[in-house]
PDB file of N, CA and C in Angstrom:
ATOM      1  N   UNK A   1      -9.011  68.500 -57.479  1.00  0.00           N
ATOM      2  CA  UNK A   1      -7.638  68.122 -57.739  1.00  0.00           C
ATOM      3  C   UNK A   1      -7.397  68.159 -59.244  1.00  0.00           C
ATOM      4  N   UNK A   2      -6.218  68.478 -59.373  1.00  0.00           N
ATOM      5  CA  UNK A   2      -5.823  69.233 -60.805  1.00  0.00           C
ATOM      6  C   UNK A   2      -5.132  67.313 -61.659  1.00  0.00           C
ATOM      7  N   UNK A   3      -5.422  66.801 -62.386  1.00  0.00           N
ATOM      8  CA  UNK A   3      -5.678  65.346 -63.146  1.00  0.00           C
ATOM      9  C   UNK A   3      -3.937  65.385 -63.363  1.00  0.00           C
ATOM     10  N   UNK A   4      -3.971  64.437 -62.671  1.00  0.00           N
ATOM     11  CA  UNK A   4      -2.112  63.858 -62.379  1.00  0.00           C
ATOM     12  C   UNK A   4      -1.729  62.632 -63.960  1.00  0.00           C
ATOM     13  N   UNK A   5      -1.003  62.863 -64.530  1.00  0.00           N
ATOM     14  CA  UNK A   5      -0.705  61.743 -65.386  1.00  0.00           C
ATOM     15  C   UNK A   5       0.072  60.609 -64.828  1.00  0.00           C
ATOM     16  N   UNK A   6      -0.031  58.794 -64.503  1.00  0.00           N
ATOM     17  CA  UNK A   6      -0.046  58.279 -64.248  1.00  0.00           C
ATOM     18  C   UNK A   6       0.539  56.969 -65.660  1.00  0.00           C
ATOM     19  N   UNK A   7       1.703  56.243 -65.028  1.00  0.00           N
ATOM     20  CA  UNK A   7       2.092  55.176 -66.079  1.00  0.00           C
ATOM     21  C   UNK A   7       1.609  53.762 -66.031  1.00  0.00           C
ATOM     22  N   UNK A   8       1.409  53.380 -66.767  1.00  0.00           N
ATOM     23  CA  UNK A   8       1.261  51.794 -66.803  1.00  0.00           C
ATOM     24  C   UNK A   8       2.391  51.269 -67.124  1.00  0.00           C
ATOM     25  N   UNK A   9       2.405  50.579 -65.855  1.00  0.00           N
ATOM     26  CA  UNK A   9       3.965  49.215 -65.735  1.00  0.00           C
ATOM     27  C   UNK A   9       3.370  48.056 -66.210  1.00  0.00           C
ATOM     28  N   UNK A  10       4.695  47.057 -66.287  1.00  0.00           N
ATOM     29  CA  UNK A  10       4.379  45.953 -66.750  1.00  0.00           C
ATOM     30  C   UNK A  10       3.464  45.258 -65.772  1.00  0.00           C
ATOM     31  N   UNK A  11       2.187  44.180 -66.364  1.00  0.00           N
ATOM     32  CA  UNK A  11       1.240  43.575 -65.748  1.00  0.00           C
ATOM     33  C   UNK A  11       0.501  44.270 -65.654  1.00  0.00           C
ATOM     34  N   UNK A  12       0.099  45.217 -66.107  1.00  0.00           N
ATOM     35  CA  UNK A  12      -1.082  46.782 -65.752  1.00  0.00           C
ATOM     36  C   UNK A  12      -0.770  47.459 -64.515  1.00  0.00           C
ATOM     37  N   UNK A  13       0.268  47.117 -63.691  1.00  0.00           N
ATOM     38  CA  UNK A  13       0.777  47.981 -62.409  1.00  0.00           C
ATOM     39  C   UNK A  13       0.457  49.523 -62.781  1.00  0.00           C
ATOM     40  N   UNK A  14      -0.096  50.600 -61.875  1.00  0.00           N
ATOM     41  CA  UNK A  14      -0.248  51.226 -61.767  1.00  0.00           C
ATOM     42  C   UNK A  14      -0.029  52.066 -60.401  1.00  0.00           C
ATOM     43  N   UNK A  15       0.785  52.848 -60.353  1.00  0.00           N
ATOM     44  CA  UNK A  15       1.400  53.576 -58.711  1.00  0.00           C
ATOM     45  C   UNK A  15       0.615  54.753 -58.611  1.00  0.00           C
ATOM     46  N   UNK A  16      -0.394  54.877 -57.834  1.00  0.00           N
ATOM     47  CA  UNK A  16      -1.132  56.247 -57.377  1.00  0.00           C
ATOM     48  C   UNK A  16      -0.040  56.926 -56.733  1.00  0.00           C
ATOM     49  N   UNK A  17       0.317  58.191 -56.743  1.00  0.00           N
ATOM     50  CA  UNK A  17       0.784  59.282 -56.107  1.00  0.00           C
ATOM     51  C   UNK A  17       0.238  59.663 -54.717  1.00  0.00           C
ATOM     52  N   UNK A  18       1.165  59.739 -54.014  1.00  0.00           N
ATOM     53  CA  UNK A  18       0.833  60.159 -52.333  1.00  0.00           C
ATOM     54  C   UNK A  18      -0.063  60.983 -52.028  1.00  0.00           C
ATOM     55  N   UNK A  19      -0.033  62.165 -52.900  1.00  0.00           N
ATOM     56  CA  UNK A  19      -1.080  63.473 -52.566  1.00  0.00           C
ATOM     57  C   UNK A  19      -2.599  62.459 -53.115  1.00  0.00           C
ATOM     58  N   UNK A  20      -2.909  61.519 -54.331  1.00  0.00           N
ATOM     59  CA  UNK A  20      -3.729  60.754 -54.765  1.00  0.00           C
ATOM     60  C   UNK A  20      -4.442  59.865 -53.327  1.00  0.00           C
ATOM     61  N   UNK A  21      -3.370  59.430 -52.796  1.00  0.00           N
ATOM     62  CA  UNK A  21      -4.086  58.401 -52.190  1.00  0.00           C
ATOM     63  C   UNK A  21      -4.450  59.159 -50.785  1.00  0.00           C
ATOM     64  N   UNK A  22      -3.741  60.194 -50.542  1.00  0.00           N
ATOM     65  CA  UNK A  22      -4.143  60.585 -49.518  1.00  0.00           C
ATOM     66  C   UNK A  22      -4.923  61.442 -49.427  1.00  0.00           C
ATOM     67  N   UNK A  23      -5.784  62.581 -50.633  1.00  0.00           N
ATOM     68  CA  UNK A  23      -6.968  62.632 -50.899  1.00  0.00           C
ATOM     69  C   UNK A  23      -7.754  61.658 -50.811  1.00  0.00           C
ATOM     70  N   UNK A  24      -8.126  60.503 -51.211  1.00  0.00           N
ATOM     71  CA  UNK A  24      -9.076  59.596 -51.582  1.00  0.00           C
ATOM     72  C   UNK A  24      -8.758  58.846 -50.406  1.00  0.00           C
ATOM     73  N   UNK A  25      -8.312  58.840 -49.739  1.00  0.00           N
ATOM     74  CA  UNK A  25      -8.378  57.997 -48.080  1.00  0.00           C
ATOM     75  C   UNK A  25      -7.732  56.327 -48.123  1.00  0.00           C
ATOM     76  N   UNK A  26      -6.961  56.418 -49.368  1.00  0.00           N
ATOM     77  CA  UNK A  26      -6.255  55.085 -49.794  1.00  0.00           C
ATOM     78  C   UNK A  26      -4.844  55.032 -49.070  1.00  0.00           C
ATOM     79  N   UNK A  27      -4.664  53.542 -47.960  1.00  0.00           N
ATOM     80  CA  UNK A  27      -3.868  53.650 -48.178  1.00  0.00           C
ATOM     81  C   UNK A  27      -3.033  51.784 -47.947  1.00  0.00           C
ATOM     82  N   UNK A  28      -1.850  51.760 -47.900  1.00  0.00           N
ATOM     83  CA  UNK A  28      -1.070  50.306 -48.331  1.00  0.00           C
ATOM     84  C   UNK A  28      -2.418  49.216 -47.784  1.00  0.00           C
ATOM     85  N   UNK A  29      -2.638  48.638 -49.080  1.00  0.00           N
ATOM     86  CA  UNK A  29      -3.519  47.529 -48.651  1.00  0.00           C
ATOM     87  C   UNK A  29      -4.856  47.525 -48.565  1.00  0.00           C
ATOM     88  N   UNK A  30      -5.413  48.389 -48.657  1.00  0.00           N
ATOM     89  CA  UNK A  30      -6.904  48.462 -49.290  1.00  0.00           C
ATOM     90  C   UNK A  30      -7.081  47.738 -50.272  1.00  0.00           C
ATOM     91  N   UNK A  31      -8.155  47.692 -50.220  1.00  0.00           N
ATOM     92  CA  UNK A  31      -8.835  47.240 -51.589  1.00  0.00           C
ATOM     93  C   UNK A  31      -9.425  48.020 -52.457  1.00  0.00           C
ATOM     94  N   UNK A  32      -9.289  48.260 -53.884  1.00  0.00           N
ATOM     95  CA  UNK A  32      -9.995  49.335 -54.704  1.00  0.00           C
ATOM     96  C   UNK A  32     -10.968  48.723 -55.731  1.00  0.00           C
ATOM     97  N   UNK A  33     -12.350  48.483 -55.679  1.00  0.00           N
ATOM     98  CA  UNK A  33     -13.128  47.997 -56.534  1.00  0.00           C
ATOM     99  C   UNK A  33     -13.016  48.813 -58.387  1.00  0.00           C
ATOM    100  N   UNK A  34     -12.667  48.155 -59.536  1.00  0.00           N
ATOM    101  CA  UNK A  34     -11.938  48.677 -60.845  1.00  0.00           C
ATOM    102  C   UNK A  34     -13.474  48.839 -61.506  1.00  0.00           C
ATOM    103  N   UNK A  35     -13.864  49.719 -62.211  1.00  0.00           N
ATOM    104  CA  UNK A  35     -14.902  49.994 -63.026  1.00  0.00           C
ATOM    105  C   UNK A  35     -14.493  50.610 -64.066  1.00  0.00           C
ATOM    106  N   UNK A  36     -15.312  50.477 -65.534  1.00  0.00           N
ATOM    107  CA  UNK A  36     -15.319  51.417 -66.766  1.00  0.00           C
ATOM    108  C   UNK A  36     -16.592  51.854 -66.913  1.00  0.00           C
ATOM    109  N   UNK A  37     -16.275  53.034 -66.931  1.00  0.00           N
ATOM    110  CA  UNK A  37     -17.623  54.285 -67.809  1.00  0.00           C
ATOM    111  C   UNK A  37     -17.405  55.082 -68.366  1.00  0.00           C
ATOM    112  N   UNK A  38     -18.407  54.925 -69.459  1.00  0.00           N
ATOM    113  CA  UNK A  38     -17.739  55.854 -70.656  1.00  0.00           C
ATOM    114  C   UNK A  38     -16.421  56.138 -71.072  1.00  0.00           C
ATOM    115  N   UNK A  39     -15.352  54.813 -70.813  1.00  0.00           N
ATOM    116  CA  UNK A  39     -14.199  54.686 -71.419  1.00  0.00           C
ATOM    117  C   UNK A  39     -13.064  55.363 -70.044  1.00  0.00           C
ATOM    118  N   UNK A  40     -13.557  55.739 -69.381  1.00  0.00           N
ATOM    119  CA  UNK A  40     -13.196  55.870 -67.757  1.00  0.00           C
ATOM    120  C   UNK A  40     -12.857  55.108 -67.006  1.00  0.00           C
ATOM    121  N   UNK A  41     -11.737  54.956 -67.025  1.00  0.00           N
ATOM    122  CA  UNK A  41     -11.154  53.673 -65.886  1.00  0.00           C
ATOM    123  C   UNK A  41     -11.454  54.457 -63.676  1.00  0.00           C
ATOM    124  N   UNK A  42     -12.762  54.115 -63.280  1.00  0.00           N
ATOM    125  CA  UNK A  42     -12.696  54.378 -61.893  1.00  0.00           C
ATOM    126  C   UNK A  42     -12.447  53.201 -60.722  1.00  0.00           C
ATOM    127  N   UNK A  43     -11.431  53.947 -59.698  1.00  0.00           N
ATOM    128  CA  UNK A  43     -11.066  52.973 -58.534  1.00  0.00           C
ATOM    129  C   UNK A  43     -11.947  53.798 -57.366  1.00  0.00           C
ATOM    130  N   UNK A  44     -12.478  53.251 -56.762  1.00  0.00           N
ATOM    131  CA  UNK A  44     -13.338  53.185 -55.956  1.00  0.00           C
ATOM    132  C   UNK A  44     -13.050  52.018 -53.917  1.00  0.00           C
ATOM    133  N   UNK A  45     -12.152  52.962 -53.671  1.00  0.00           N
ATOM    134  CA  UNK A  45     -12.008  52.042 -51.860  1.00  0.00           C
ATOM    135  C   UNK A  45     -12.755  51.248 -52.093  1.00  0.00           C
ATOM    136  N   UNK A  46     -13.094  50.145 -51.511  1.00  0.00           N
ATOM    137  CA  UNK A  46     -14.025  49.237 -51.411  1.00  0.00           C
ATOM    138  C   UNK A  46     -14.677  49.483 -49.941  1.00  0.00           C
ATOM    139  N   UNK A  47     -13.911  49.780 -48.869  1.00  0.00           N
ATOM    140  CA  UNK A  47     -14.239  50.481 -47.581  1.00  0.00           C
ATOM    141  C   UNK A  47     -15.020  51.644 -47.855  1.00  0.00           C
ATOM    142  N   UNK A  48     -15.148  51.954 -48.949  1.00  0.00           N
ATOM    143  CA  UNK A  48     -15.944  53.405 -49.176  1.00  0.00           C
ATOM    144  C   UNK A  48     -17.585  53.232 -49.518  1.00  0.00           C
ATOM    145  N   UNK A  49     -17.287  51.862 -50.234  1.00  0.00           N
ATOM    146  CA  UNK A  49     -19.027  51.386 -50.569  1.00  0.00           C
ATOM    147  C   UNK A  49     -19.518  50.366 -49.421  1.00  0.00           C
ATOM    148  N   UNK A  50     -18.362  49.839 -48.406  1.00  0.00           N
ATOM    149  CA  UNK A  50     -19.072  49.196 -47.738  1.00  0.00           C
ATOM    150  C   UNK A  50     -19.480  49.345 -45.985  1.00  0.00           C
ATOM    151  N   UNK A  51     -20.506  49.215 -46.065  1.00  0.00           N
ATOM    152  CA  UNK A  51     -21.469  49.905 -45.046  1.00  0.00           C
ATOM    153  C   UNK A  51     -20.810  50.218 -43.751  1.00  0.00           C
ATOM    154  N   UNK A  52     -20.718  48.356 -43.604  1.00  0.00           N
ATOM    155  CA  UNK A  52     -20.264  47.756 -41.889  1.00  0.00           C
ATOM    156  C   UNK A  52     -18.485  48.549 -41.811  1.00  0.00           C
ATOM    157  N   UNK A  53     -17.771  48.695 -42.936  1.00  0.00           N
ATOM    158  CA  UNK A  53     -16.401  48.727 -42.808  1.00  0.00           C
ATOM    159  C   UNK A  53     -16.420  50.279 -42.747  1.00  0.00           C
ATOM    160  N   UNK A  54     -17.506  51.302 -43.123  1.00  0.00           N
ATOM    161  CA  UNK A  54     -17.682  52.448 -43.365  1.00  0.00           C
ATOM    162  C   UNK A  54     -17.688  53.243 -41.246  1.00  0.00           C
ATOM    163  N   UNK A  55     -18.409  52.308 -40.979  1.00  0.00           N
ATOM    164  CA  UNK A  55     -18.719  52.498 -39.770  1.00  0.00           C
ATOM    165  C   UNK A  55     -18.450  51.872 -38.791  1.00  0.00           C
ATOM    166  N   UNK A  56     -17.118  51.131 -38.949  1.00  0.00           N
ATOM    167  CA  UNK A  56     -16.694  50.070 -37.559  1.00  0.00           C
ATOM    168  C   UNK A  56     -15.642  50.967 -36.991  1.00  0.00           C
ATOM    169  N   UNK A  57     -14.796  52.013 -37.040  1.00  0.00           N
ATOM    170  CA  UNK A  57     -14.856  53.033 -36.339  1.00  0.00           C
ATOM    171  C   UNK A  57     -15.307  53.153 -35.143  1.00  0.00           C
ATOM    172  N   UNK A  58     -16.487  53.389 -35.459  1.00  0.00           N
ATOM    173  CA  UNK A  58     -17.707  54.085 -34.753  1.00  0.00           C
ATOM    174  C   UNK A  58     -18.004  53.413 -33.690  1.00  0.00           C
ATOM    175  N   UNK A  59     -18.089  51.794 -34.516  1.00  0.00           N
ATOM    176  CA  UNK A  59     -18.565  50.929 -33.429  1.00  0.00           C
ATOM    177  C   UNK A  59     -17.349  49.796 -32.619  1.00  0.00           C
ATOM    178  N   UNK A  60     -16.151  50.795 -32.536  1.00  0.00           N
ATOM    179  CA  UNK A  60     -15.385  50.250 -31.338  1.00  0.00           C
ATOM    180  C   UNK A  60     -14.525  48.731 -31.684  1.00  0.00           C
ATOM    181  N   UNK A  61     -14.034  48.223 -33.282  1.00  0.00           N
ATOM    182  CA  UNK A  61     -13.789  47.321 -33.255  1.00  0.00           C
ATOM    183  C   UNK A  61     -14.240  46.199 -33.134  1.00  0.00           C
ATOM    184  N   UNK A  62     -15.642  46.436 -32.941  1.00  0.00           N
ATOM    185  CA  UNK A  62     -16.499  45.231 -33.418  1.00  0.00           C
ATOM    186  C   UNK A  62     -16.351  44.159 -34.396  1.00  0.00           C
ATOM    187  N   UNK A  63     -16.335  42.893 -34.440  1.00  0.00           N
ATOM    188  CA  UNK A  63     -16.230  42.030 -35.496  1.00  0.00           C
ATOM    189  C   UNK A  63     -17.665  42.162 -35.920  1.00  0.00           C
ATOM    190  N   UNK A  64     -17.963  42.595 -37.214  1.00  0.00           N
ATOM    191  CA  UNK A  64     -18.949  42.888 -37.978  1.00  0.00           C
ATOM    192  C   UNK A  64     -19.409  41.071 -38.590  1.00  0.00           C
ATOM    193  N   UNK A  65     -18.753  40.222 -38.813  1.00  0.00           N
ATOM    194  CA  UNK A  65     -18.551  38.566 -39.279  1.00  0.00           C
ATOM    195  C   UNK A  65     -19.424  37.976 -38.170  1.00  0.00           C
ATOM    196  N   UNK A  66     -18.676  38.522 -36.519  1.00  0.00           N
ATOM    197  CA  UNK A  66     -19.154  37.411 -35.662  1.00  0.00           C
ATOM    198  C   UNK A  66     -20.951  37.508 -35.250  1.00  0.00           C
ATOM    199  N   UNK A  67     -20.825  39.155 -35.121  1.00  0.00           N
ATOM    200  CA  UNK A  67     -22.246  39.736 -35.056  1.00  0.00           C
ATOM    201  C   UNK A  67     -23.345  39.291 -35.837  1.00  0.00           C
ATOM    202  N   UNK A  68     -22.909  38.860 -37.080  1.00  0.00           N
ATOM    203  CA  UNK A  68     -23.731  38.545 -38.252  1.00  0.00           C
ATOM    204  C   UNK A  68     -24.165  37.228 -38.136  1.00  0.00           C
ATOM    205  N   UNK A  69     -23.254  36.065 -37.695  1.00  0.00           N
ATOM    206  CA  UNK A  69     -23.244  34.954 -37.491  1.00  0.00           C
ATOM    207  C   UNK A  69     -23.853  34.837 -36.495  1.00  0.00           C
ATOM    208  N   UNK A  70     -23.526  35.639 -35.012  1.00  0.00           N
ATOM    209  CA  UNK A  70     -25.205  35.802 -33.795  1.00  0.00           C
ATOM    210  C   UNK A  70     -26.651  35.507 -34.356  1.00  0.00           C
ATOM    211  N   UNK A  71     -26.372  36.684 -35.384  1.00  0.00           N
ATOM    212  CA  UNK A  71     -27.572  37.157 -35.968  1.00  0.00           C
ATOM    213  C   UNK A  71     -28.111  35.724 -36.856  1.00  0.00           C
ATOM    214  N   UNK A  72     -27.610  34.997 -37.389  1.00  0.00           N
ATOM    215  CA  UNK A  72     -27.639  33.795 -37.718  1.00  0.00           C
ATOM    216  C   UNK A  72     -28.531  32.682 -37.396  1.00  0.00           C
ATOM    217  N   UNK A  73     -27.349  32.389 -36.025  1.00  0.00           N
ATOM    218  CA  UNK A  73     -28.144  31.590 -35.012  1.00  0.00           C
ATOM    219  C   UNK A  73     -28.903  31.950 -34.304  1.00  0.00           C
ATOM    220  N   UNK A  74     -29.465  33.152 -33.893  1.00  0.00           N
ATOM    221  CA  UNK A  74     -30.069  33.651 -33.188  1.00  0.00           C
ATOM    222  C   UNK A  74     -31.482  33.331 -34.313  1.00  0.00           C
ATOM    223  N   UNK A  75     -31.816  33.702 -35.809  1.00  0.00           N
ATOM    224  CA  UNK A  75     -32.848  33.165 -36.004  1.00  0.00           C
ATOM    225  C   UNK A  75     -32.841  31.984 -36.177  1.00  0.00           C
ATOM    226  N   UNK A  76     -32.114  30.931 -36.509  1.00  0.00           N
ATOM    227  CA  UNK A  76     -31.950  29.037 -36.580  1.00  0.00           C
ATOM    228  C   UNK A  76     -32.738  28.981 -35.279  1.00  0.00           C
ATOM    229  N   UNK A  77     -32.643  29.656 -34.164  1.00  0.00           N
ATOM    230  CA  UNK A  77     -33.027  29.610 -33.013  1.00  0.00           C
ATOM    231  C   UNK A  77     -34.521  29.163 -32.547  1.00  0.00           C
ATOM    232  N   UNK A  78     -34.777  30.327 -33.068  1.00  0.00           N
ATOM    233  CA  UNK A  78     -36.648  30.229 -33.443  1.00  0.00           C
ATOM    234  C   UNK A  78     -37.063  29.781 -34.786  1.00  0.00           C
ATOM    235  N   UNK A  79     -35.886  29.270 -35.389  1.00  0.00           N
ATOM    236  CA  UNK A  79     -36.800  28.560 -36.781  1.00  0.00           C
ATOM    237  C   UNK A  79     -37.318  29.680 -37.829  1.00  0.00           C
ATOM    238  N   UNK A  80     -37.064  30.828 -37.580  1.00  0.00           N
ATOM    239  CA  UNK A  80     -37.250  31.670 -38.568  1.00  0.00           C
ATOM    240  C   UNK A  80     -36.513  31.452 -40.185  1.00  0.00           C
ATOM    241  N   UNK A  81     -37.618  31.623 -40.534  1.00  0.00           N
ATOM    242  CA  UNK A  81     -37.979  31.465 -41.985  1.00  0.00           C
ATOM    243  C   UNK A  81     -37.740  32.720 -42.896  1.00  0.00           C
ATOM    244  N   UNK A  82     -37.236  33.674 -43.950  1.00  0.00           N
ATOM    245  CA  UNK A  82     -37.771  34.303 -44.849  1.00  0.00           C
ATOM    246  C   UNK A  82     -39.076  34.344 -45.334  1.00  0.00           C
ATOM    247  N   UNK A  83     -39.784  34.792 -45.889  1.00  0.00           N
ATOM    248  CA  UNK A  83     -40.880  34.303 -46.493  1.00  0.00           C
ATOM    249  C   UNK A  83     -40.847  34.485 -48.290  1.00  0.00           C
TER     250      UNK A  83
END
């Protein structure tokens, strides 16, 4: 994609462009994790780095929270420990 120039509004508002977000799989209401490198301002989905949200799709609407919390009690269960 050919580098779109982009304004800063008041409060640091910033409006991605439609063809922008709809390359990058963004859309109303995501979340975008903000990074600097090398003087590089990158937005990054947050659905894009994260695993369970990457792949709940897949897995049918699953609550990824409640599963975890099984997973929880299920070791409280047997007293499992870390080591």
């Amino acid at each position: 994609m050919v580098p779109i120039a982009v304004k800063v509004y008041k409060g640091g508002v910033v409006k991605l462009p439609a063809s922008v977000r709809r390359e990058a799989g963004i859309e109303e209401g995501d979340v975008l994790l903000v990074s600097v490198k090398d003087g590089r301002v990158i937005l990054t989905p947050k659905k894009a780095v994260d695993p369970l949200n990457r792949f709940s799709s897949e897995l049918g609407g699953i609550d990824e929270d409640e599963v975890f919390e099984q997973g929880l009690r299920a070791a409280r269960a047997v007293n499992w420990r870390p080591e």
